[in-house]
Structures are given as structure tokens and as C-alpha cells.
Protein backbone atom coordinates (compact mmCIF):
# COMPACT_ATOMS: atom_id res chain seq x y z
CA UNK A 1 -14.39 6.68 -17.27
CA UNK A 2 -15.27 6.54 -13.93
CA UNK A 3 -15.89 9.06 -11.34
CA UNK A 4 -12.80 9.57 -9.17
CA UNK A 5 -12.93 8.46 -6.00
CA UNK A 6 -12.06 11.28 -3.41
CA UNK A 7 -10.17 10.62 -0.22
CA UNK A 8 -12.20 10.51 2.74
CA UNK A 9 -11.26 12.20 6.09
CA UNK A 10 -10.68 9.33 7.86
CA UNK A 11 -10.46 8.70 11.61
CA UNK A 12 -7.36 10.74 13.58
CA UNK A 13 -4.34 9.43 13.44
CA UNK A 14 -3.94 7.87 16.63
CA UNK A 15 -6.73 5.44 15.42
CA UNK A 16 -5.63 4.76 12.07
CA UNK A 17 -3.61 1.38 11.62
CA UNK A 18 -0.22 3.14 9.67
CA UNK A 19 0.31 0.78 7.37
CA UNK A 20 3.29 0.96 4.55
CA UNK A 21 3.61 -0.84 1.43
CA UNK A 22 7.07 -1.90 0.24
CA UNK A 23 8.28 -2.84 -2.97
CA UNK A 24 11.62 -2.27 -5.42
CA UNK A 25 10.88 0.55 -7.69
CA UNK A 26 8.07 2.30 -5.80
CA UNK A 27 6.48 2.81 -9.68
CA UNK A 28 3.78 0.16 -9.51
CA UNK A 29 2.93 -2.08 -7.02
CA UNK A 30 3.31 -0.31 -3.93
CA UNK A 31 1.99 2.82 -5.25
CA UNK A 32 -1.17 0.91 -6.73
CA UNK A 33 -1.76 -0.10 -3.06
CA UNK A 34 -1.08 3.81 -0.83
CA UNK A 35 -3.75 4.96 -3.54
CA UNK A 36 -6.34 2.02 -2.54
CA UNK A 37 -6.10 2.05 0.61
CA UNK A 38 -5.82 5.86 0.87
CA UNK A 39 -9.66 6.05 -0.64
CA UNK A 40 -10.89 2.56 0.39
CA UNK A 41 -9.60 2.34 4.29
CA UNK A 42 -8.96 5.89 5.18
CA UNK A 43 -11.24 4.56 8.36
CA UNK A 44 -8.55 2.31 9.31
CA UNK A 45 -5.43 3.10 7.74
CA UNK A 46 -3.20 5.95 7.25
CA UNK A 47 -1.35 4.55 3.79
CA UNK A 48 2.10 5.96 2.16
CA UNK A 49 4.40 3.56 0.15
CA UNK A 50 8.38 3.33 -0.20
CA UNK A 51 10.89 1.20 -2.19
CA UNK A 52 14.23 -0.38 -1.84
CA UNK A 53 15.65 0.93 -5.05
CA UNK A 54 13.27 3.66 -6.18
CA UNK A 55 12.64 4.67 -9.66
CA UNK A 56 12.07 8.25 -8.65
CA UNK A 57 8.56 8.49 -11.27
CA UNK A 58 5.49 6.30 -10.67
CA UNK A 59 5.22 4.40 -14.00
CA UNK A 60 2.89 5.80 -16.50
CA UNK A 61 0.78 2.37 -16.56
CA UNK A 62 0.84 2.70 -12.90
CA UNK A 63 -0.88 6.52 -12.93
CA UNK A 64 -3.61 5.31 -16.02
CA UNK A 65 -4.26 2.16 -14.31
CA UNK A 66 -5.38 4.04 -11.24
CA UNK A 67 -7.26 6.39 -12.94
CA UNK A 68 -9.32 3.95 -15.14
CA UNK A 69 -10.42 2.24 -12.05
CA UNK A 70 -11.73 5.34 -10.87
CA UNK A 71 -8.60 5.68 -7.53
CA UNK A 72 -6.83 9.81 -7.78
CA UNK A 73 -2.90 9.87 -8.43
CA UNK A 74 -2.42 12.52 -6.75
CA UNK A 75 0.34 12.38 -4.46
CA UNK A 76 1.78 9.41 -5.29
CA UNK A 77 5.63 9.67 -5.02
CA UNK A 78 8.59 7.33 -5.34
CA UNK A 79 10.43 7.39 -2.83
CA UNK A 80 13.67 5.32 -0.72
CA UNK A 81 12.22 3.34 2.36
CA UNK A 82 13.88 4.87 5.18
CA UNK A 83 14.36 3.81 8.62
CA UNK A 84 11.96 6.42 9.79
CA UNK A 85 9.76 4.82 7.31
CA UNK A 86 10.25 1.51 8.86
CA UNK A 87 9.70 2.21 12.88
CA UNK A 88 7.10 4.85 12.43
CA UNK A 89 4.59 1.80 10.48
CA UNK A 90 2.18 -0.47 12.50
CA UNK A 91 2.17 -2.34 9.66
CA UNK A 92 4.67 -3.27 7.09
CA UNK A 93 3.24 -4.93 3.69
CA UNK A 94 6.03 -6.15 1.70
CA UNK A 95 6.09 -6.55 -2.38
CA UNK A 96 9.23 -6.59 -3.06
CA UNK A 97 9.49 -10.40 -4.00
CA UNK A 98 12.17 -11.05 -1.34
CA UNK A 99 11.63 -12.74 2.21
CA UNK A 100 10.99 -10.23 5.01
CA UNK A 101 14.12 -11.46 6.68
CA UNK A 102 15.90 -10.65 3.43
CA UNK A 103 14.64 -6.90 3.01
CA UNK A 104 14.53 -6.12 6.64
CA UNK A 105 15.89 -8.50 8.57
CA UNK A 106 16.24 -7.79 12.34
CA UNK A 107 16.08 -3.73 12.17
CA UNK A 108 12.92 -1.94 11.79
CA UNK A 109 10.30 -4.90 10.95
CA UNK A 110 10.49 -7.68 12.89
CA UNK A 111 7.16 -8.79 14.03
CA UNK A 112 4.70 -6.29 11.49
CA UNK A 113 5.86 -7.26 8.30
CA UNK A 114 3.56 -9.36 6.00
CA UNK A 115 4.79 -10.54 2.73
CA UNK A 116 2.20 -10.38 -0.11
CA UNK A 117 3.86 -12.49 -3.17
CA UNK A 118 2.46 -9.36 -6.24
CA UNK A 119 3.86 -9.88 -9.65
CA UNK A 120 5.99 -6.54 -10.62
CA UNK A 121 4.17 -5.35 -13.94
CA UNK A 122 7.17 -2.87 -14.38
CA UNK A 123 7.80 -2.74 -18.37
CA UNK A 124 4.66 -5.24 -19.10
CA UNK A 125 1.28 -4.71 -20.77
CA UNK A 126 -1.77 -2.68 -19.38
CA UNK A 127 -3.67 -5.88 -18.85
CA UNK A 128 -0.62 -7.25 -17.02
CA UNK A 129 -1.22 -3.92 -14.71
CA UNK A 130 -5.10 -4.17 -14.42
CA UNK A 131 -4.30 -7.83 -12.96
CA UNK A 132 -2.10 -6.94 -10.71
CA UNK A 133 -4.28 -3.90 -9.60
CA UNK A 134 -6.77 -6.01 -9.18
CA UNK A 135 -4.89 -8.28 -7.03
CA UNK A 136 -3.77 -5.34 -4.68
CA UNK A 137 -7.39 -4.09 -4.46
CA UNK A 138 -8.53 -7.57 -3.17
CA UNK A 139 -5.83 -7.70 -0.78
CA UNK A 140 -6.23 -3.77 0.40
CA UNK A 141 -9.63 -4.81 0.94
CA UNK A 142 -9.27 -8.08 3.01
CA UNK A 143 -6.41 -5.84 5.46
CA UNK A 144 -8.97 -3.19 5.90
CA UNK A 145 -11.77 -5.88 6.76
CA UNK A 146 -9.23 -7.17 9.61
CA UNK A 147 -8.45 -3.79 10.74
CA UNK A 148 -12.26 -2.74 11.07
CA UNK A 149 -13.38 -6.50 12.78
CA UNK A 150 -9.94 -5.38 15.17
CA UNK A 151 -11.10 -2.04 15.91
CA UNK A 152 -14.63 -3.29 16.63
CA UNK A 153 -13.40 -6.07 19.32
CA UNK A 154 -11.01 -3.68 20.64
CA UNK A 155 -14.26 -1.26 21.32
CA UNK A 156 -16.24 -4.16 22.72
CA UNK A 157 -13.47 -5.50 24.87
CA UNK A 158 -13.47 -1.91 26.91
């Protein structure tokens, strides 16, 4: 098993990118991604996750999935997005499967929502979850690469 990762103290809020990860259940997808990006991109984001129809449990697959790959579940919640949830991200990532314009049309999203197509591994196998993690990771990754090459521009553009 690996070592668990620990959450680092990132950079203070005001220059952390809020970012919020969206999908139905909150059990799997978008709790797979608030763990990675809270230990991979604490620099640059500030990560929590929501859903439109939450289970109220992250999915056990979920919580062993994380922990095999070395990311802490601590924390992780599942919880209803919220309109608070909605205006208080920078960034919205949504996993739900549905269009942004479907989930949150013309309140609370307009203009920072990104729609990352993530198969829902709710009620499949644990290699079905590993994929999927995997997927997330790469994509955490890649948003917290853009953030950091934004941040340093930003700085040289002063």
C-alpha cells in the first residue's frame, strides 16, 4: 500500500482558484476529484465537491480506490450542490453527464462551468473505479497545470 499522501497547506485563499466538482450522487466521481486535487493542487486550488441528487455516503469503492492510490478520505462528504455552492466557485467542473445548460442553466454557472464527459462507476467493478480514477487524476492534473502557467503570467504581467 502506498504511503498516504497528506494535504499540503496550500497558498491563502484569496490565491487559490475555488474550484467545485459536480456530479449526481456525490459517491464517486466528484469525490475522487476534491480528494486529488485537495493533495495534488492545494497550490492552486481550494477543492470541495457537491451533487445534484446526493447519495448521502461516498461509495465504498470510491473510499478504497482512493486509498490504494495512496490520496486520504478524510473529509469527503456527500452533499446537495447548493446555490451558495454555485456563486461562491471560480470554477465549476461538471460530471454529471448532462450539458451545463441542462444542470445549471442561466443561474449560478454561466461562464465557469467546464463539462468533463467521466463514466459514473456507481454499482460497477473496482477496475471500472481505478479507470475512472485514473481518468480524474489526469484531468485534476492538466487543470492544475493551467492554473499554475495562469498564476505565473498573471505574476509576470504586474
Amino acid at each position: 500500500m502506498k504511503k498516504e499522501k497528506r494535504q499540503t497547506q496550500g497558498a491563502p485563499r484569496s490565491q487559490r482558484t475555488r474550484v467545485l466538482f459536480v456530479c449526481v450522487g456525490n459517491a464517486c466521481r466528484s469525490p475522487m476529484a476534491e480528494a486529488i486535487a485537495r493533495y495534488d493542487a492545494a497550490d492552486v486550488m481550494e477543492a470541495s465537491s457537491a451533487g445534484l441528487y446526493p447519495l448521502g455516503y461516498i461509495a465504498e469503492l470510491t473510499k478504497q480506490t482512493l486509498m490504494k492510490n495512496g490520496y486520504s478520505v478524510n473529509g469527503l462528504t456527500s452533499d446537495l450542490l447548493t446555490r451558495e455552492d454555485r456563486e461562491g466557485a471560480d470554477v465549476i467542473i461538471n460530471m454529471t453527464g448532462r450539458t451545463s445548460e441542462e444542470v445549471f442553466g442561466g443561474h449560478g454557472g454561466r461562464g465557469k462551468v467546464e463539462d468533463w464527459v467521466v463514466e459514473d462507476p456507481y454499482g460497477k467493478d473496482s477496475e471500472t473505479y481505478q479507470r475512472v480514477f485514473e481518468g480524474i487524476r489526469r484531468r485534476v492534473s492538466h487543470l492544475a497545470m493551467s492554473l499554475r502557467e495562469k498564476r505565473v503570467s498573471q505574476r509576470a504581467g504586474r
